[in-house]
N, C-alpha and C. Protein backbone atom coordinates (compact mmCIF):
# COMPACT_ATOMS: atom_id res chain seq x y z
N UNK A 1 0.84 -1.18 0.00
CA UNK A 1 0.00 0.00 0.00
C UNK A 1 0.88 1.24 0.00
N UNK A 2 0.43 2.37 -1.02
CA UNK A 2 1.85 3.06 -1.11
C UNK A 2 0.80 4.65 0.05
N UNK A 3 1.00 5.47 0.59
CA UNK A 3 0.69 6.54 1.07
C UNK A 3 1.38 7.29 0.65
N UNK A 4 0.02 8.71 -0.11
CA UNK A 4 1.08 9.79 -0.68
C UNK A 4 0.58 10.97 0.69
N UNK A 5 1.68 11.36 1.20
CA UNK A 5 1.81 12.81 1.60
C UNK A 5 0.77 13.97 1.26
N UNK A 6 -0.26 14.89 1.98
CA UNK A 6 -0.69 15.75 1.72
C UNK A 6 -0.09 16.99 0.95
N UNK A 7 -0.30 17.31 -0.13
CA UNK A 7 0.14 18.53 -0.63
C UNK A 7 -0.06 19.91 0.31
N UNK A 8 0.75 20.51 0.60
CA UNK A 8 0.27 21.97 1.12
C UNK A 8 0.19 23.21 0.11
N UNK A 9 -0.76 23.84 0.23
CA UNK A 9 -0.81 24.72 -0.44
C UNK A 9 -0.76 25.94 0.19
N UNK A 10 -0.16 27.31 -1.05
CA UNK A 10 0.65 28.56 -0.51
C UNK A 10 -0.61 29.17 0.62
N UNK A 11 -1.85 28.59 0.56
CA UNK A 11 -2.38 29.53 1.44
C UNK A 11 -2.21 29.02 2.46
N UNK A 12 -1.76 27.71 3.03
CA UNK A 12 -1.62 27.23 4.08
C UNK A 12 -0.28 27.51 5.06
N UNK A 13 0.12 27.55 6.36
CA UNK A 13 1.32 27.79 6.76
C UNK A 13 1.85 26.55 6.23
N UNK A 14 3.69 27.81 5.58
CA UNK A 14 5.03 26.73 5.42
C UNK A 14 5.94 26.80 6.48
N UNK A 15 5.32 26.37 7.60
CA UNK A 15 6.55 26.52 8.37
C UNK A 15 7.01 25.11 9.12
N UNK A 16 8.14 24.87 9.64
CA UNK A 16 8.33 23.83 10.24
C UNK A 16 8.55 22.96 8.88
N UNK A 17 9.50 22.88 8.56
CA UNK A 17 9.80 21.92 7.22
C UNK A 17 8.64 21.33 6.36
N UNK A 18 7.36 22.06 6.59
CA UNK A 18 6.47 21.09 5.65
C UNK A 18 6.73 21.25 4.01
N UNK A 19 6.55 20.59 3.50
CA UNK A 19 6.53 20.23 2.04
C UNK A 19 6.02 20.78 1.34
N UNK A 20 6.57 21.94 0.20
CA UNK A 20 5.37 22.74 -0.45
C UNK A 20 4.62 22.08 -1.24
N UNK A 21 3.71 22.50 -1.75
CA UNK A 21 2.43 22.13 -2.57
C UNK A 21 3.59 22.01 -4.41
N UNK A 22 2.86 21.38 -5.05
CA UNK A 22 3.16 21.48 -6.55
C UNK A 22 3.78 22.81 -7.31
N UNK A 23 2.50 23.56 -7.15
CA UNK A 23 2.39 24.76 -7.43
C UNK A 23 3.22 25.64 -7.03
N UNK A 24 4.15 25.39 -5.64
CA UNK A 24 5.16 26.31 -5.10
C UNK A 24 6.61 25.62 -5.20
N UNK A 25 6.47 24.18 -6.19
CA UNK A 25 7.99 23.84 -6.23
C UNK A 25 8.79 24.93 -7.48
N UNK A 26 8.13 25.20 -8.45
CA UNK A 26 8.36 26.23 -9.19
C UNK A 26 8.64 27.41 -8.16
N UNK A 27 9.68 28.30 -8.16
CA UNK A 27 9.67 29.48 -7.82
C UNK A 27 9.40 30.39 -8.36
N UNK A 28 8.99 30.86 -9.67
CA UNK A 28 8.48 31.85 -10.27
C UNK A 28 7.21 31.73 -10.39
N UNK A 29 6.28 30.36 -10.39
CA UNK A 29 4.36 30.37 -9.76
C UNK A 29 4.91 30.92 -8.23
N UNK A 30 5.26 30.51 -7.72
CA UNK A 30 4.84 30.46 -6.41
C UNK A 30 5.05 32.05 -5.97
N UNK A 31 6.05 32.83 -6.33
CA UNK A 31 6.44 34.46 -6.05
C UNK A 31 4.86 35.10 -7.15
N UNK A 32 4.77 34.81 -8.03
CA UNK A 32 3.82 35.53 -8.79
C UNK A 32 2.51 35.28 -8.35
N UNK A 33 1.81 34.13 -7.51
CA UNK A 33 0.91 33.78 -6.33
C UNK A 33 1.26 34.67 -5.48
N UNK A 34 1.99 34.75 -4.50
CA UNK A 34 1.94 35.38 -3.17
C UNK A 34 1.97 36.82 -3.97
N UNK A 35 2.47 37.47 -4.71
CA UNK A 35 2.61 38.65 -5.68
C UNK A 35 1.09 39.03 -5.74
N UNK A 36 0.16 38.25 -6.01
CA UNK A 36 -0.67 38.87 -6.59
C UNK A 36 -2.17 38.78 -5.17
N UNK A 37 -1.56 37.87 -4.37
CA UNK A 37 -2.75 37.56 -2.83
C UNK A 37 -1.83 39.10 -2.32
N UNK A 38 -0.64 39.68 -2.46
CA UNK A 38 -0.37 40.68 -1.45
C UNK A 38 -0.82 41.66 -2.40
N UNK A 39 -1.12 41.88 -3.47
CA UNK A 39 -1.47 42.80 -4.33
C UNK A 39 -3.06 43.07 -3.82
N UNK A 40 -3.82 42.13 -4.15
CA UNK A 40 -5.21 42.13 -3.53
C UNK A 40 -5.78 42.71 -1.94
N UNK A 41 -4.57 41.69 -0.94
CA UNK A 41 -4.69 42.45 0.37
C UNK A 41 -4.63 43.91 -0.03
N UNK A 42 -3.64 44.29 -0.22
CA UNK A 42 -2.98 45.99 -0.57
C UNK A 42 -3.99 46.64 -0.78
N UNK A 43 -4.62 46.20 -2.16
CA UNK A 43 -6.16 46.78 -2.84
C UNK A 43 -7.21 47.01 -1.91
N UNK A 44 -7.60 45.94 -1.24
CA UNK A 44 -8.69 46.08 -0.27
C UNK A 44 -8.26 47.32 0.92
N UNK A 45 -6.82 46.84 1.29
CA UNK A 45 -6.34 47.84 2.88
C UNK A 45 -6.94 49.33 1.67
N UNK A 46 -6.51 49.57 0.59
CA UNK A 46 -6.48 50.68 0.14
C UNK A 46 -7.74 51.37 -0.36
N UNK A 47 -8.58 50.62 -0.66
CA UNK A 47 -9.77 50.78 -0.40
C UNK A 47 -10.40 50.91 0.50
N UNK A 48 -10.45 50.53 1.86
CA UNK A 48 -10.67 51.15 2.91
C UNK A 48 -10.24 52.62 3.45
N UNK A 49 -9.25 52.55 3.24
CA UNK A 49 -8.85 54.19 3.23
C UNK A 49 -8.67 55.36 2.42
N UNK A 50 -9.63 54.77 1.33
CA UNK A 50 -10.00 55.54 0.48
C UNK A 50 -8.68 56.02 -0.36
N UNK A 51 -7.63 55.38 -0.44
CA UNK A 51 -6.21 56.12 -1.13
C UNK A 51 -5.68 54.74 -2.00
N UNK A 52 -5.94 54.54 -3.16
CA UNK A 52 -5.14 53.75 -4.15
C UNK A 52 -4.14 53.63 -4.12
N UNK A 53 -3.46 51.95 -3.95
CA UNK A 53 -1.87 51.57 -4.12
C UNK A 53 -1.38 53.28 -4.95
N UNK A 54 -1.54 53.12 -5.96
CA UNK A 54 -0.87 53.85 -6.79
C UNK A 54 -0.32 55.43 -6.35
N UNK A 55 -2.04 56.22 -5.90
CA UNK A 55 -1.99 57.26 -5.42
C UNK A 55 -1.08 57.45 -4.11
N UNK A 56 -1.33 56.09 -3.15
CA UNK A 56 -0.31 56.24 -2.15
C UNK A 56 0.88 56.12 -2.45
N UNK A 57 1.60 55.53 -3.53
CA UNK A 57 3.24 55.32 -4.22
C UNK A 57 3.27 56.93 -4.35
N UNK A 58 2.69 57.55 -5.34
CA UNK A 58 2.81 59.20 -5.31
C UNK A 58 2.71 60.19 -5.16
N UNK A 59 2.00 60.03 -3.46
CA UNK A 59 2.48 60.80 -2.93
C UNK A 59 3.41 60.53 -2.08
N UNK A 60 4.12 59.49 -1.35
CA UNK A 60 5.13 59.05 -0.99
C UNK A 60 6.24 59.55 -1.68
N UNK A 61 6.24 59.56 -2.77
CA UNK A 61 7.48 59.96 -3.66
C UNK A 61 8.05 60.73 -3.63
N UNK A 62 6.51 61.76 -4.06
CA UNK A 62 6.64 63.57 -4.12
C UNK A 62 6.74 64.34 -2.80
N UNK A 63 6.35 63.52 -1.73
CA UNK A 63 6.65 63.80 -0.38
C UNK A 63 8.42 63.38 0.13
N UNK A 64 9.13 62.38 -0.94
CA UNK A 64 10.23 61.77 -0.18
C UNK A 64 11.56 63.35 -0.98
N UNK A 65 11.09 63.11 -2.75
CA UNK A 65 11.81 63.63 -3.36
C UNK A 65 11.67 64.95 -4.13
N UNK A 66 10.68 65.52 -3.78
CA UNK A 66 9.84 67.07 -4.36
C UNK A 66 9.27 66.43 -5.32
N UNK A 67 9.36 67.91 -6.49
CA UNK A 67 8.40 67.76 -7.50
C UNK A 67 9.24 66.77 -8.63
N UNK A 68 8.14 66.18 -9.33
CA UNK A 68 8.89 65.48 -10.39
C UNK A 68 7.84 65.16 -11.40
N UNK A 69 8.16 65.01 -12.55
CA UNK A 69 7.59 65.02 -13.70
C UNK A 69 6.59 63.49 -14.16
N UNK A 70 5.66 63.55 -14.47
CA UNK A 70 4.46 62.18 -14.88
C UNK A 70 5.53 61.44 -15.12
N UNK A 71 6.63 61.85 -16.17
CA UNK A 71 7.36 60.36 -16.63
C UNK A 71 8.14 59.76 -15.52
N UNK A 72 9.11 60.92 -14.73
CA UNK A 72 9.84 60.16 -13.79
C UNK A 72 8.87 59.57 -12.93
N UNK A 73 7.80 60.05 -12.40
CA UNK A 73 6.99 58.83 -11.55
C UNK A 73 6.87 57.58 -12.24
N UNK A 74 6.22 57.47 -13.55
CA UNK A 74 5.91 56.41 -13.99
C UNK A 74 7.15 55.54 -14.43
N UNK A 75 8.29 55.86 -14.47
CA UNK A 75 9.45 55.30 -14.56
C UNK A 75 9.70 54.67 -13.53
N UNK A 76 10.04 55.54 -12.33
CA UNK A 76 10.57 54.84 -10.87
C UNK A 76 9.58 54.12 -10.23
N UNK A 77 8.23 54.44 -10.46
CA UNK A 77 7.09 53.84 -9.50
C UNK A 77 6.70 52.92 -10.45
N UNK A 78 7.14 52.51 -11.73
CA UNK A 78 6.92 51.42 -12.31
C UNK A 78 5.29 51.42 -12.72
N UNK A 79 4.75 52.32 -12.95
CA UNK A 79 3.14 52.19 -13.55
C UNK A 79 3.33 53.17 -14.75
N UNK A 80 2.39 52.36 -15.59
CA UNK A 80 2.61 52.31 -16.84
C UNK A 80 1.82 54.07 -17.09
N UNK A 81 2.52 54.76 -17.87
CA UNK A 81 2.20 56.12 -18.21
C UNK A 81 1.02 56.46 -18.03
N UNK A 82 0.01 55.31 -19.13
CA UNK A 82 -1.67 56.09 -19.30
C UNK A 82 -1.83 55.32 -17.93
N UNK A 83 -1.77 54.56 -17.03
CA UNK A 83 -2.16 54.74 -15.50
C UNK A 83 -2.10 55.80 -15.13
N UNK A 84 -0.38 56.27 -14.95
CA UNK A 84 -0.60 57.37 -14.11
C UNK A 84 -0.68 58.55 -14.34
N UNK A 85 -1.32 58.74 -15.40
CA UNK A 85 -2.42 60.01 -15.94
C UNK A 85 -3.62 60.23 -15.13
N UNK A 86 -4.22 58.99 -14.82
CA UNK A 86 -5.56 58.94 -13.97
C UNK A 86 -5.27 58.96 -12.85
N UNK A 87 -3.92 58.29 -12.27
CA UNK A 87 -3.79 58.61 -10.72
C UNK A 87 -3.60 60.13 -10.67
N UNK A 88 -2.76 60.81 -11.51
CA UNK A 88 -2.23 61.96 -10.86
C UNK A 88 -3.82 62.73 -11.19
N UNK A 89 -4.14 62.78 -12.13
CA UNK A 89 -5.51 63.41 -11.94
C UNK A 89 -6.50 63.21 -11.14
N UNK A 90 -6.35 61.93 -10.47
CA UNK A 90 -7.79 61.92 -9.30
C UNK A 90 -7.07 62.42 -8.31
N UNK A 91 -5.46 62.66 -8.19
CA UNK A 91 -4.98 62.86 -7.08
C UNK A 91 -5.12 64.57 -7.13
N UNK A 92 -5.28 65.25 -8.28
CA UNK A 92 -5.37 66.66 -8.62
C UNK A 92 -6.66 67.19 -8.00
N UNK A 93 -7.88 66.26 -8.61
CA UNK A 93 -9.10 66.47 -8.29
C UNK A 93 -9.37 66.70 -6.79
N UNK A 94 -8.49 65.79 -5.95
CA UNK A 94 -8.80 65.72 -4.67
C UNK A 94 -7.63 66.71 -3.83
N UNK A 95 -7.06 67.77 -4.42
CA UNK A 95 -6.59 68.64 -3.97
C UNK A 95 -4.85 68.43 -3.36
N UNK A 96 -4.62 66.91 -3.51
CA UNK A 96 -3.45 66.39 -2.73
C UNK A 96 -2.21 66.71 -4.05
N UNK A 97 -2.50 66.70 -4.76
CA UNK A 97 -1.41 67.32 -5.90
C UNK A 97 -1.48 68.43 -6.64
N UNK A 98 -0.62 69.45 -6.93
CA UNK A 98 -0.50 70.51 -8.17
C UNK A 98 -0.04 70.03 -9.20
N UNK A 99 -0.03 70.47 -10.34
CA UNK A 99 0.76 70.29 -11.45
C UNK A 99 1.04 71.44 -12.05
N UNK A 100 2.18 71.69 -12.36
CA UNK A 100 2.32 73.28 -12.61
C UNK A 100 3.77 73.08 -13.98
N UNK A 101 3.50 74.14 -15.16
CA UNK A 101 4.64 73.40 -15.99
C UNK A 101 6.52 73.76 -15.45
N UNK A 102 7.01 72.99 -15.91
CA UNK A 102 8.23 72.30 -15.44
C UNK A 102 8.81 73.81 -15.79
N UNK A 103 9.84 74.62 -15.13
CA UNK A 103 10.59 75.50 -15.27
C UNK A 103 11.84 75.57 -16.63
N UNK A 104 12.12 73.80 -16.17
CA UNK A 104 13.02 73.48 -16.91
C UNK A 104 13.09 73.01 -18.42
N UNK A 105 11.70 72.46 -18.28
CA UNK A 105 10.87 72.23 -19.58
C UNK A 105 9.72 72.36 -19.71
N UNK A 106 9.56 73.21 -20.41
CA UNK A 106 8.02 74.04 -20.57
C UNK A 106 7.26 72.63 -21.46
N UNK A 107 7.66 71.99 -22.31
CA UNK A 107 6.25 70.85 -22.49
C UNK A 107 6.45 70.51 -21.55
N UNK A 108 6.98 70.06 -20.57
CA UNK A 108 6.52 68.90 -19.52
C UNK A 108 5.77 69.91 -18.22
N UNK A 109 5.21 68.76 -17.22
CA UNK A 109 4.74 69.75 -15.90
C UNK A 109 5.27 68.64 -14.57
N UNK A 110 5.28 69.71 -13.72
CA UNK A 110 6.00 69.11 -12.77
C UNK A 110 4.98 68.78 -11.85
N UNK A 111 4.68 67.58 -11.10
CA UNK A 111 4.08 67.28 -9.77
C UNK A 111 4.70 67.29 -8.80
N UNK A 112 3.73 68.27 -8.16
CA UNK A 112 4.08 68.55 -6.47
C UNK A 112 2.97 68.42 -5.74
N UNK A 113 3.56 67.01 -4.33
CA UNK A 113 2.46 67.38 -2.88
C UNK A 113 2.01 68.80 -2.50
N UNK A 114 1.18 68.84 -1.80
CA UNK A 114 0.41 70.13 -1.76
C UNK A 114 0.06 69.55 -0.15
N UNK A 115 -0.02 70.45 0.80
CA UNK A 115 -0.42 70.05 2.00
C UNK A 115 -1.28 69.05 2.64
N UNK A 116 -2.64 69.47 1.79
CA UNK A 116 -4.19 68.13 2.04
C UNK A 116 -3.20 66.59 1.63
N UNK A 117 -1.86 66.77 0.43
CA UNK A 117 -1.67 65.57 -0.19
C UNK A 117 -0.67 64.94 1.30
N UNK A 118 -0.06 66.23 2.00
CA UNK A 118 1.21 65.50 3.23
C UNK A 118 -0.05 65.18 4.09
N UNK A 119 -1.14 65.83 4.71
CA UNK A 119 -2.03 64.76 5.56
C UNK A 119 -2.75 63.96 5.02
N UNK A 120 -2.66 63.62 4.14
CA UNK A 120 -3.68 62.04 3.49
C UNK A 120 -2.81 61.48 3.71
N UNK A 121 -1.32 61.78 2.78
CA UNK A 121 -0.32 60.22 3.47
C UNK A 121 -0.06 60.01 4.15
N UNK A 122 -0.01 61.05 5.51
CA UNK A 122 0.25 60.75 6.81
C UNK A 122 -1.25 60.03 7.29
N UNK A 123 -2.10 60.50 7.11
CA UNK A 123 -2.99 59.37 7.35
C UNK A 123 -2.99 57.55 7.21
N UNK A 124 -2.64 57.67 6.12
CA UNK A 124 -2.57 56.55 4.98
C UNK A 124 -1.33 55.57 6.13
N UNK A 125 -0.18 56.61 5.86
CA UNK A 125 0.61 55.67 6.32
C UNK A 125 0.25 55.07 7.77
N UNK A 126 0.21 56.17 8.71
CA UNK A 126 -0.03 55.27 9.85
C UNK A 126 -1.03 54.15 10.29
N UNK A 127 -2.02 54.22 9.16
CA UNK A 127 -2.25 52.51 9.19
C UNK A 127 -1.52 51.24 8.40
N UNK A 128 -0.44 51.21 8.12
CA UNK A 128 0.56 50.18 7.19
C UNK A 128 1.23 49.51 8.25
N UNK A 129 1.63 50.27 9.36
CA UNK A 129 2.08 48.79 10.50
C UNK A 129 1.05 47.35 10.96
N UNK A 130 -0.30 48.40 10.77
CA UNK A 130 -1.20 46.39 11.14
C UNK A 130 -1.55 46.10 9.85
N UNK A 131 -1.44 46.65 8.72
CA UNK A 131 -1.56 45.85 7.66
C UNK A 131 -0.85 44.79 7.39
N UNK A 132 0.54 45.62 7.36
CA UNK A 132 1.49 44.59 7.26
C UNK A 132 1.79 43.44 8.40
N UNK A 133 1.44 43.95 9.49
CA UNK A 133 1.16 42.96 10.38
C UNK A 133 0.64 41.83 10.17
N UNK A 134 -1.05 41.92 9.51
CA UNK A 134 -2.28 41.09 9.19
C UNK A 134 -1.30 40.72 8.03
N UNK A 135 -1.02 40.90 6.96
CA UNK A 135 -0.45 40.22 5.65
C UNK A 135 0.49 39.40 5.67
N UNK A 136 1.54 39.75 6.71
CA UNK A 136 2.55 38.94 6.78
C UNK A 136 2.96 38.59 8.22
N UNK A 137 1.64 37.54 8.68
CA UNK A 137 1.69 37.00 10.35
C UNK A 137 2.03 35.66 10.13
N UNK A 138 2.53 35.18 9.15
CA UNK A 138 2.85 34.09 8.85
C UNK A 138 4.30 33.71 9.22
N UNK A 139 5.30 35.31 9.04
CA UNK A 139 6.64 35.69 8.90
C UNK A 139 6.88 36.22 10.26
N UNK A 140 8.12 35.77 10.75
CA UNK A 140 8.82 36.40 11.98
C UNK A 140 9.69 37.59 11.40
N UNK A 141 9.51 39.13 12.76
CA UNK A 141 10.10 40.06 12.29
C UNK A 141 11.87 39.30 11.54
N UNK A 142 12.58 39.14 11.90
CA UNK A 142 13.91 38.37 11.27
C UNK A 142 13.17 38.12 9.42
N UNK A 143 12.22 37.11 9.23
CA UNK A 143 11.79 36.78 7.93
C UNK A 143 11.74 37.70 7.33
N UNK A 144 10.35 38.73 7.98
CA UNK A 144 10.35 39.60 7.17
C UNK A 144 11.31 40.50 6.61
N UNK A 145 12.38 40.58 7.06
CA UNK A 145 13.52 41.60 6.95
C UNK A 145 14.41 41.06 5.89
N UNK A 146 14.42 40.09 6.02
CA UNK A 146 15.38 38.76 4.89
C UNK A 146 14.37 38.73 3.41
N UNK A 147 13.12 38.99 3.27
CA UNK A 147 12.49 38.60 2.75
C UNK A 147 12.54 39.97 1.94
N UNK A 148 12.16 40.96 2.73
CA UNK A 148 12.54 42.28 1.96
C UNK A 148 14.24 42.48 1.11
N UNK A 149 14.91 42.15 1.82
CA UNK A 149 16.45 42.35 1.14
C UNK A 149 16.27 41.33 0.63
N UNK A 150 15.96 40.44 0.36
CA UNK A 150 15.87 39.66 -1.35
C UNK A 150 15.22 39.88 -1.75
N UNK A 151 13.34 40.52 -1.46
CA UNK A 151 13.17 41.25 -3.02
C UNK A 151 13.31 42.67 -3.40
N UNK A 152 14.64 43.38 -2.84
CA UNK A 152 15.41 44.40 -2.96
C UNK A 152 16.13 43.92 -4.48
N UNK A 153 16.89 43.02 -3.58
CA UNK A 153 17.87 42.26 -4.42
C UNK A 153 17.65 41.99 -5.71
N UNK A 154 16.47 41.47 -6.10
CA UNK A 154 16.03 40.88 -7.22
C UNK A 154 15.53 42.34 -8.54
N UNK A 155 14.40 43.34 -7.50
CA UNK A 155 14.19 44.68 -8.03
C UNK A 155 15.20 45.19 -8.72
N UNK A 156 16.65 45.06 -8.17
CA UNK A 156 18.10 45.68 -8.53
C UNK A 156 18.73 45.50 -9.73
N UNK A 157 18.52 43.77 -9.41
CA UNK A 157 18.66 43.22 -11.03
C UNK A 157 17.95 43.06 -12.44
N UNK A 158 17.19 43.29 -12.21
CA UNK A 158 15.96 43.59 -13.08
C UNK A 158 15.92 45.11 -13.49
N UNK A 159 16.94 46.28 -13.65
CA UNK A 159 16.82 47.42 -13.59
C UNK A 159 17.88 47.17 -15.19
């Protein structure tokens, strides 16, 4: 009589040497799974607080590094141009961004936080410690930290 082993799957805890599931012996399913369940969490946390992944990437940005131009956001923040046409415009609409043309180059215009935009992200942000909490209670602080500097690591190479 042969007994096969239960498969585990990524939604289940991997801890304690259990055996991953099929689906997670591949490492590129299994990162593009958890990729897209932390994408969804993200969506929902961000929907609750009324501030879009996206919109929260820029104003983070424009709050870290001043003003900067549609392309350099959509370059460094990695969303694709005609996205962030609509972010920066709902972010315009809602008073958290200016756009004003670039000094340096009159076709282009420059985006800048605007005050309402530094208290929304300060809003925003100080709920991301129990998010990330709730998302990744699976991971010990140590994991999580290892887990970030390799997908630092990987972001780096891919540039």
């Amino acid at each position: 009589m042969v007994v096969h082993a239960p498969q585990v799957t990524l939604g289940q805890r991997l801890a304690g040497g259990q055996r991953l599931g099929a689906a997670a012996e591949r490492l590129d399913i299994a990162l593009c799974r958890v990729s897209a369940a932390v994408a969804r969490a993200a969506d929902a946390h961000a929907a609750e607080e009324s501030l879009g992944v996206g919109q929260h990437l820029v104003l983070q940005m424009l709050d870290a590094v001043g003003p900067c131009s549609q392309q350099t956001l959509s370059e460094e923040l990695r969303i694709d141009r005609s996205v962030m046409v609509g972010v920066c415009d709902e972010l315009e609409r809602e008073g958290h961004v200016r756009r004003e043309r670039n000094p340096r180059d009159r076709r282009s215009y420059a985006v800048t936080i605007t005050d309402s935009g530094r208290r929304r992200l300060a809003a925003a942000q100080a709920s991301i410690p129990a998010f990330l909490d709730d998302t990744f209670h699976a991971l010990t602080g140590e994991e999580r930290g290892q887990l970030s500097a390799i997908l630092a690591k990987l972001l780096v190479r891919r540039r």
